[in-house]
N, C-alpha and C. Protein backbone atom coordinates (compact mmCIF):
# COMPACT_ATOMS: atom_id res chain seq x y z
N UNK A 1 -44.59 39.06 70.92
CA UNK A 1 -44.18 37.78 71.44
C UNK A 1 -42.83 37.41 70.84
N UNK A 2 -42.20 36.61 71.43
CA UNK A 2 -40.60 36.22 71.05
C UNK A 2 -40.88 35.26 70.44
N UNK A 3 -39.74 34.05 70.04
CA UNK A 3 -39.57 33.14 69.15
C UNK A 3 -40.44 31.70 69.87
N UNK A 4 -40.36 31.53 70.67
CA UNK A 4 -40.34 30.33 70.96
C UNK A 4 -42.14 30.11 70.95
N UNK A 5 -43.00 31.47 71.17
CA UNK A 5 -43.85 31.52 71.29
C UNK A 5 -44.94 31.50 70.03
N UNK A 6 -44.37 32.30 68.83
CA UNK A 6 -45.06 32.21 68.01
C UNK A 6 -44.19 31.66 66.73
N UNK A 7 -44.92 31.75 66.08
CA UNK A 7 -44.37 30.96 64.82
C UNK A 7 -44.68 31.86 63.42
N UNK A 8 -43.66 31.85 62.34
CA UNK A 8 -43.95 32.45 61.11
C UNK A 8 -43.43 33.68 61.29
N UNK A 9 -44.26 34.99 60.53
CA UNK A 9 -43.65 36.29 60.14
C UNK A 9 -43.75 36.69 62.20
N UNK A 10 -44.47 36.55 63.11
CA UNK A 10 -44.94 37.10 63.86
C UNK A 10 -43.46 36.82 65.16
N UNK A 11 -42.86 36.17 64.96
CA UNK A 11 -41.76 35.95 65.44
C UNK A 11 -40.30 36.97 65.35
N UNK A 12 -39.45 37.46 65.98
CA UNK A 12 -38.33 38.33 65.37
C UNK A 12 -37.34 37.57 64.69
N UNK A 13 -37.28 36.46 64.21
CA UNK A 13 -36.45 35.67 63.62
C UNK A 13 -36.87 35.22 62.65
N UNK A 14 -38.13 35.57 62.00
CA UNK A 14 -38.51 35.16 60.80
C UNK A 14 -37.49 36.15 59.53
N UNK A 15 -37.33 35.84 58.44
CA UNK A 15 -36.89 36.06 57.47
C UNK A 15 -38.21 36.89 56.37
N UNK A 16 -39.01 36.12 56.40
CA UNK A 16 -40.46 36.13 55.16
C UNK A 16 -41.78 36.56 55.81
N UNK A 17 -42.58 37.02 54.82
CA UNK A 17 -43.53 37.36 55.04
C UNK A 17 -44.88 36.27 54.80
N UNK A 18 -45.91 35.88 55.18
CA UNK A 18 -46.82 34.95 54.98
C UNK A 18 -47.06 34.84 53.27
N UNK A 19 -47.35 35.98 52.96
CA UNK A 19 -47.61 36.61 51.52
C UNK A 19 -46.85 35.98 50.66
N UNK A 20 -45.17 36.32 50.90
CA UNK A 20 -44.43 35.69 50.21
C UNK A 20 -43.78 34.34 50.07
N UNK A 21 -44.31 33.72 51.30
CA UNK A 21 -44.28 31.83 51.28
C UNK A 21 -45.93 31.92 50.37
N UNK A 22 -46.76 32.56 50.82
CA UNK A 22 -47.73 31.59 49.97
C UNK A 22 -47.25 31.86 48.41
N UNK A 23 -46.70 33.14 47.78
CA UNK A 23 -46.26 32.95 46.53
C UNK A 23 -45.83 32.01 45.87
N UNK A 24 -44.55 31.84 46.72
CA UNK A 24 -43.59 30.82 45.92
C UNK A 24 -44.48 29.45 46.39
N UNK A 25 -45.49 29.29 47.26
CA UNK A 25 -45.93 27.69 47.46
C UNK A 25 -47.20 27.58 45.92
N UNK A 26 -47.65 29.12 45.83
CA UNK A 26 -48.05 29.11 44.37
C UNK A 26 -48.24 28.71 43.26
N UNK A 27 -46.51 29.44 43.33
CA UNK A 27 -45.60 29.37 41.79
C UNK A 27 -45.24 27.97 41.59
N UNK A 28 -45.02 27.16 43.21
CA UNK A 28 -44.88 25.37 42.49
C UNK A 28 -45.78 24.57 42.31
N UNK A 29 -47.23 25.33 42.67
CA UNK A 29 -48.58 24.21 42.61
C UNK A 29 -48.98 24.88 41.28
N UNK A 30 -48.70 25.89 40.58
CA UNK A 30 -49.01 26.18 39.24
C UNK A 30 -48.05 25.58 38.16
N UNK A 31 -46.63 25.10 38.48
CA UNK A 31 -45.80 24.26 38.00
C UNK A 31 -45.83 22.96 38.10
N UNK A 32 -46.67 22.15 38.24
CA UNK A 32 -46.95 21.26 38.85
C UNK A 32 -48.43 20.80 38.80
N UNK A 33 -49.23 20.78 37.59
CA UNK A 33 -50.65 20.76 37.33
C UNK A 33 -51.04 18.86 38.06
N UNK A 34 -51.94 19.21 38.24
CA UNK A 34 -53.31 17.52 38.44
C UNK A 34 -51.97 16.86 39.79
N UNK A 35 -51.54 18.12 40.40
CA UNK A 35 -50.93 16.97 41.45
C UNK A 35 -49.76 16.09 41.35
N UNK A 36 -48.78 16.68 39.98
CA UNK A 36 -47.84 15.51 40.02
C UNK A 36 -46.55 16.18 39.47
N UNK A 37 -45.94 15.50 40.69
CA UNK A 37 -44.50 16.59 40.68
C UNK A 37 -43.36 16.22 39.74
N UNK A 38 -43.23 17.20 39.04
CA UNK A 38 -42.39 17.36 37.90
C UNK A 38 -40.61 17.97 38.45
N UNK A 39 -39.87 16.74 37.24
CA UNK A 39 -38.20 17.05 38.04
C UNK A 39 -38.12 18.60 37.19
N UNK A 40 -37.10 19.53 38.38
CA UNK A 40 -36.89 20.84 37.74
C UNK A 40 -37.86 21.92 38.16
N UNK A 41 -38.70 21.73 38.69
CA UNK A 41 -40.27 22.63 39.21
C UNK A 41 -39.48 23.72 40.47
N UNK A 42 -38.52 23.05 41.00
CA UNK A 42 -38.29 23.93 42.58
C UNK A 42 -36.88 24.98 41.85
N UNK A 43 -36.44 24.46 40.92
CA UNK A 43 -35.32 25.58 40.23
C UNK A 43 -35.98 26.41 39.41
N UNK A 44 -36.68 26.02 39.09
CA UNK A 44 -37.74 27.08 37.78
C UNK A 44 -38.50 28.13 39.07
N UNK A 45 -39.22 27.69 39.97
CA UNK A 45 -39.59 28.91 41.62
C UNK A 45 -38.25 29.07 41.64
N UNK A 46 -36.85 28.94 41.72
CA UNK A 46 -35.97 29.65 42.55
C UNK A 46 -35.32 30.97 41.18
N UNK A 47 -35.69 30.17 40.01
CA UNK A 47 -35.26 31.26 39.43
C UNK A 47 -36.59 32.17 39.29
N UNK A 48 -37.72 32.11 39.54
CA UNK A 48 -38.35 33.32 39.38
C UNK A 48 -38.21 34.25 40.54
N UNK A 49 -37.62 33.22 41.54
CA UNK A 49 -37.70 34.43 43.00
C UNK A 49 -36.48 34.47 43.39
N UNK A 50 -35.51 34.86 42.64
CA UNK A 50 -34.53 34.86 42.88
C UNK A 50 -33.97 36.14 44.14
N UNK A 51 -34.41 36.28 45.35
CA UNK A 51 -34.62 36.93 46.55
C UNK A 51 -34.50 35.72 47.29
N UNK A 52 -35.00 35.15 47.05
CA UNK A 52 -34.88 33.86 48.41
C UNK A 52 -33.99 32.71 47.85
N UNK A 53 -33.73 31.78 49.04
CA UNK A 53 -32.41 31.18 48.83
C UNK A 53 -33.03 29.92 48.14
N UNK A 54 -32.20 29.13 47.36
CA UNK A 54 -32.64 27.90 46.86
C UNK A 54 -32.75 26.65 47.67
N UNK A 55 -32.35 26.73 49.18
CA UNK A 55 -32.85 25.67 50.27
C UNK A 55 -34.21 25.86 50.83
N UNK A 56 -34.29 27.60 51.26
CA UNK A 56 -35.28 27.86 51.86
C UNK A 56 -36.62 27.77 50.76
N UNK A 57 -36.50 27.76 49.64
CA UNK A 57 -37.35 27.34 48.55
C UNK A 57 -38.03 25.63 48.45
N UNK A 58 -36.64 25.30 48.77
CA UNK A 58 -36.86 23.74 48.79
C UNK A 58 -37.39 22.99 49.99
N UNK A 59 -37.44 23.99 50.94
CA UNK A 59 -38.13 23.39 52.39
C UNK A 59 -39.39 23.89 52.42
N UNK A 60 -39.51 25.18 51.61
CA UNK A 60 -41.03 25.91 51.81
C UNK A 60 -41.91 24.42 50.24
N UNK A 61 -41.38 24.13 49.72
CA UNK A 61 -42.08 23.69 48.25
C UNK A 61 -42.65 21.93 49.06
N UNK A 62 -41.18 21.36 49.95
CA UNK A 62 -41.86 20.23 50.29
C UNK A 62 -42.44 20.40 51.75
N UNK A 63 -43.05 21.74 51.90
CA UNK A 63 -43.94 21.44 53.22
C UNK A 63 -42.86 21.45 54.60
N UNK A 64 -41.33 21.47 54.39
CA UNK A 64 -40.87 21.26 55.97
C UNK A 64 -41.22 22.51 56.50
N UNK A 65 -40.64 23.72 55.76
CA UNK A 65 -40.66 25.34 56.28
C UNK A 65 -42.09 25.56 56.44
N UNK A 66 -42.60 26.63 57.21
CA UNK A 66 -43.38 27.59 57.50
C UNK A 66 -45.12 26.29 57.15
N UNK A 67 -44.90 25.05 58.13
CA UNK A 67 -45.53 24.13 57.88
C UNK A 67 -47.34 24.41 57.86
N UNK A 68 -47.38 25.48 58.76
CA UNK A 68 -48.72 25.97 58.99
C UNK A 68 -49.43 26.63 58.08
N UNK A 69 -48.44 27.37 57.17
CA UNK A 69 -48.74 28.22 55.75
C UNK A 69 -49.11 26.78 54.58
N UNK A 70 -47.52 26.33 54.54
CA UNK A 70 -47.28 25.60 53.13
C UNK A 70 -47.95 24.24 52.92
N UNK A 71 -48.27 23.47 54.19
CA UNK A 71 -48.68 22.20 54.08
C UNK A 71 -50.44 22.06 53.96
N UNK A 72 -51.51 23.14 54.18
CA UNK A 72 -52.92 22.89 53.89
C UNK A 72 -52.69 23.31 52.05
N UNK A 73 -51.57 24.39 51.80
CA UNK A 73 -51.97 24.76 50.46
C UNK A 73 -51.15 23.69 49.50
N UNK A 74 -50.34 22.59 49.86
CA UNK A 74 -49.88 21.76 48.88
C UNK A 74 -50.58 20.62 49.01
N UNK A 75 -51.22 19.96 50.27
CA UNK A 75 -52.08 18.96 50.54
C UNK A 75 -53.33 19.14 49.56
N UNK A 76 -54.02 20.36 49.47
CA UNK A 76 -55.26 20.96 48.27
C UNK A 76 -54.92 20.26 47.26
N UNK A 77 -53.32 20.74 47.05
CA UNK A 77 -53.19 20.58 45.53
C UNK A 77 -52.81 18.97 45.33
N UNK A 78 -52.63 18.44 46.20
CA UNK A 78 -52.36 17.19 46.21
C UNK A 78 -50.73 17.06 45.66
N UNK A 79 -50.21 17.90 46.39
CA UNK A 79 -48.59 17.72 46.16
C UNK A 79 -47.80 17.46 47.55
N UNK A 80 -48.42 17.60 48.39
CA UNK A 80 -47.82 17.20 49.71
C UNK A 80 -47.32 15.90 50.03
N UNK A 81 -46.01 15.58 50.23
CA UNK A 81 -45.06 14.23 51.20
C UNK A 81 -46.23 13.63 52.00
N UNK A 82 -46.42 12.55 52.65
CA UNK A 82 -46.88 11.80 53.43
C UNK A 82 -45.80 11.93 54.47
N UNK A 83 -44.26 11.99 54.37
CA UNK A 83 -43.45 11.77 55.09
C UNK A 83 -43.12 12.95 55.82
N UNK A 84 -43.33 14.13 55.50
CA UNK A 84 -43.35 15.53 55.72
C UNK A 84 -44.65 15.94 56.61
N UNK A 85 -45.47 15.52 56.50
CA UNK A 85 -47.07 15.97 56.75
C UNK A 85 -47.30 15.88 58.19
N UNK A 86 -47.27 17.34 58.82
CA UNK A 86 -47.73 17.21 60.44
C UNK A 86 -49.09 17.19 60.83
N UNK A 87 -49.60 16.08 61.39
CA UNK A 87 -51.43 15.91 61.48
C UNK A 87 -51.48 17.57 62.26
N UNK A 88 -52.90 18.06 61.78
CA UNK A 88 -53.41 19.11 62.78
C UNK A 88 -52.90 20.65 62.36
N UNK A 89 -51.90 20.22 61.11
CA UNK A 89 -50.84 21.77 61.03
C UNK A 89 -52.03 22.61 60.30
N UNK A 90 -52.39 23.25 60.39
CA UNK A 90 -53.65 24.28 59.95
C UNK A 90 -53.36 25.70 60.43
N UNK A 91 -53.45 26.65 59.44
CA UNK A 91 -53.35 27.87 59.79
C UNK A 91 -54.13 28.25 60.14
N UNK A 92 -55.72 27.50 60.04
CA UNK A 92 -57.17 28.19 61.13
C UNK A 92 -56.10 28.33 63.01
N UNK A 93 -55.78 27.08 62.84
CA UNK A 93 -55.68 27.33 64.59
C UNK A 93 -54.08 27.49 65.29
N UNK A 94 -53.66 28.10 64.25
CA UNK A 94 -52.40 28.43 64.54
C UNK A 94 -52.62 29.71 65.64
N UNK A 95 -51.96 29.82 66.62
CA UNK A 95 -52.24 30.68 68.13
C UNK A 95 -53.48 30.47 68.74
N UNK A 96 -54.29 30.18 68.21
CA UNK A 96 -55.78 29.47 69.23
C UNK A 96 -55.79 29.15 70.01
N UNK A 97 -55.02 27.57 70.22
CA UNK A 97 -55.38 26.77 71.10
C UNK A 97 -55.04 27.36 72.12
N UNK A 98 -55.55 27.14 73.63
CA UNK A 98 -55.70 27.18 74.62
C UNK A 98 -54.35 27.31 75.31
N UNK A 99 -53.67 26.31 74.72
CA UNK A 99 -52.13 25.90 75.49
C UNK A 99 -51.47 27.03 74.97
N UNK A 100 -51.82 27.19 73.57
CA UNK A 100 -50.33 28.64 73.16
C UNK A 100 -51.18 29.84 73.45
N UNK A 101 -52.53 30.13 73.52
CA UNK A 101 -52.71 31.27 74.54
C UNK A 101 -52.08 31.57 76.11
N UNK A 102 -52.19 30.41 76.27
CA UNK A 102 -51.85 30.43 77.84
C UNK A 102 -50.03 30.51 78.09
N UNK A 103 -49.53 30.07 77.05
CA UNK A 103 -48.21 30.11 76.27
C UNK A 103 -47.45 31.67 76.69
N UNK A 104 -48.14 32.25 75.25
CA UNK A 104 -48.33 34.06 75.22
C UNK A 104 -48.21 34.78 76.41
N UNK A 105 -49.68 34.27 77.10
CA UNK A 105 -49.69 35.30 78.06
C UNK A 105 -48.63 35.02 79.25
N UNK A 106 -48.47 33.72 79.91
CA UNK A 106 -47.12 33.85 80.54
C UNK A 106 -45.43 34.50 79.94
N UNK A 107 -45.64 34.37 78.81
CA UNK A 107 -44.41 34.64 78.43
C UNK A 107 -44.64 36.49 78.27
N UNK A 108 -45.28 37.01 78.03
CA UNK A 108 -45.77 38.48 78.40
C UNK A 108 -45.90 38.96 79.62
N UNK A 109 -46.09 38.29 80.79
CA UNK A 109 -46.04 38.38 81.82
C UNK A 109 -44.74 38.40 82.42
N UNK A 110 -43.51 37.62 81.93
CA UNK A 110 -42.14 37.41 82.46
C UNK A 110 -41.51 38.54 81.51
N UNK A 111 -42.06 39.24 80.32
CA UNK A 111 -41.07 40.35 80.04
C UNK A 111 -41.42 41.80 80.71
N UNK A 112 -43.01 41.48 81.06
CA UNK A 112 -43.38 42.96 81.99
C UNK A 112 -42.75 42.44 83.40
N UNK A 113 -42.72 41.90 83.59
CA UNK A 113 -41.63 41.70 85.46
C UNK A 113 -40.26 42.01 85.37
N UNK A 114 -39.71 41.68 84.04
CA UNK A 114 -38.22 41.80 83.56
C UNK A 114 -38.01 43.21 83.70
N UNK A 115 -39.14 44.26 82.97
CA UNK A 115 -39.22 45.70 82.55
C UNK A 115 -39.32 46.16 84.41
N UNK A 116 -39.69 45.72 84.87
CA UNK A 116 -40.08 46.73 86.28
C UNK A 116 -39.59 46.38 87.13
N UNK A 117 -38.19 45.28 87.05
CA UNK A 117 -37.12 45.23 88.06
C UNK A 117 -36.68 45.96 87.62
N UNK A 118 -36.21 46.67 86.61
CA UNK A 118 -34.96 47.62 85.62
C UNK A 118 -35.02 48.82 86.24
């Protein structure tokens, strides 16, 4: 599937792997004990992972990036924005629903028609 369709590593425009957002969403809920966010926590993750960039750190830590991964595992920890927080974002039903099945399969359907005008 192309971009528009899926979301995360499963996309050709992703950068990261699931594995390695949940790391670094990890490394700041282990920096960061009983839920309460400490100044300096997102430079201390950027210097241990120093592979990834220090924005894309800072969007994966407050939940904007890869929202379906990062926002059930910082909400747990009780480190998640209120202002950030998309109702429903859950990685159980990330490609499930009905609408992005039905999503998929049209959009699979318009690259096999693309392939057999050629």
């Amino acid at each position: 599937m192309s971009w528009p369709y899926r979301r995360g590593e499963l996309h050709g425009k992703s950068k990261y792997t699931i594995e390695q957002v949940k790391k670094i969403v990890t490394d700041y809920i282990a920096l960061n004990p009983n839920g309460i966010r400490q100044r300096g926590t997102q430079k201390k993750v950027s210097e241990m992972n120093p592979w990834m960039s220090h924005q894309n750190i800072g969007f994966i830590c407050l939940g904007k990036a890869w929202p379906h991964v990062t926002q059930p595992l910082l909400k747990q920890a009780g480190l998640l924005d209120p202002k950030y927080e998309i109702p429903g974002c859950d990685e159980r039903f990330h490609g499930t629903s009905p609408f992005w099945e039905n999503m998929n399969k049209m959009a699979k359907q318009r690259r096999e028609a693309v392939k057999h005008e050629q």
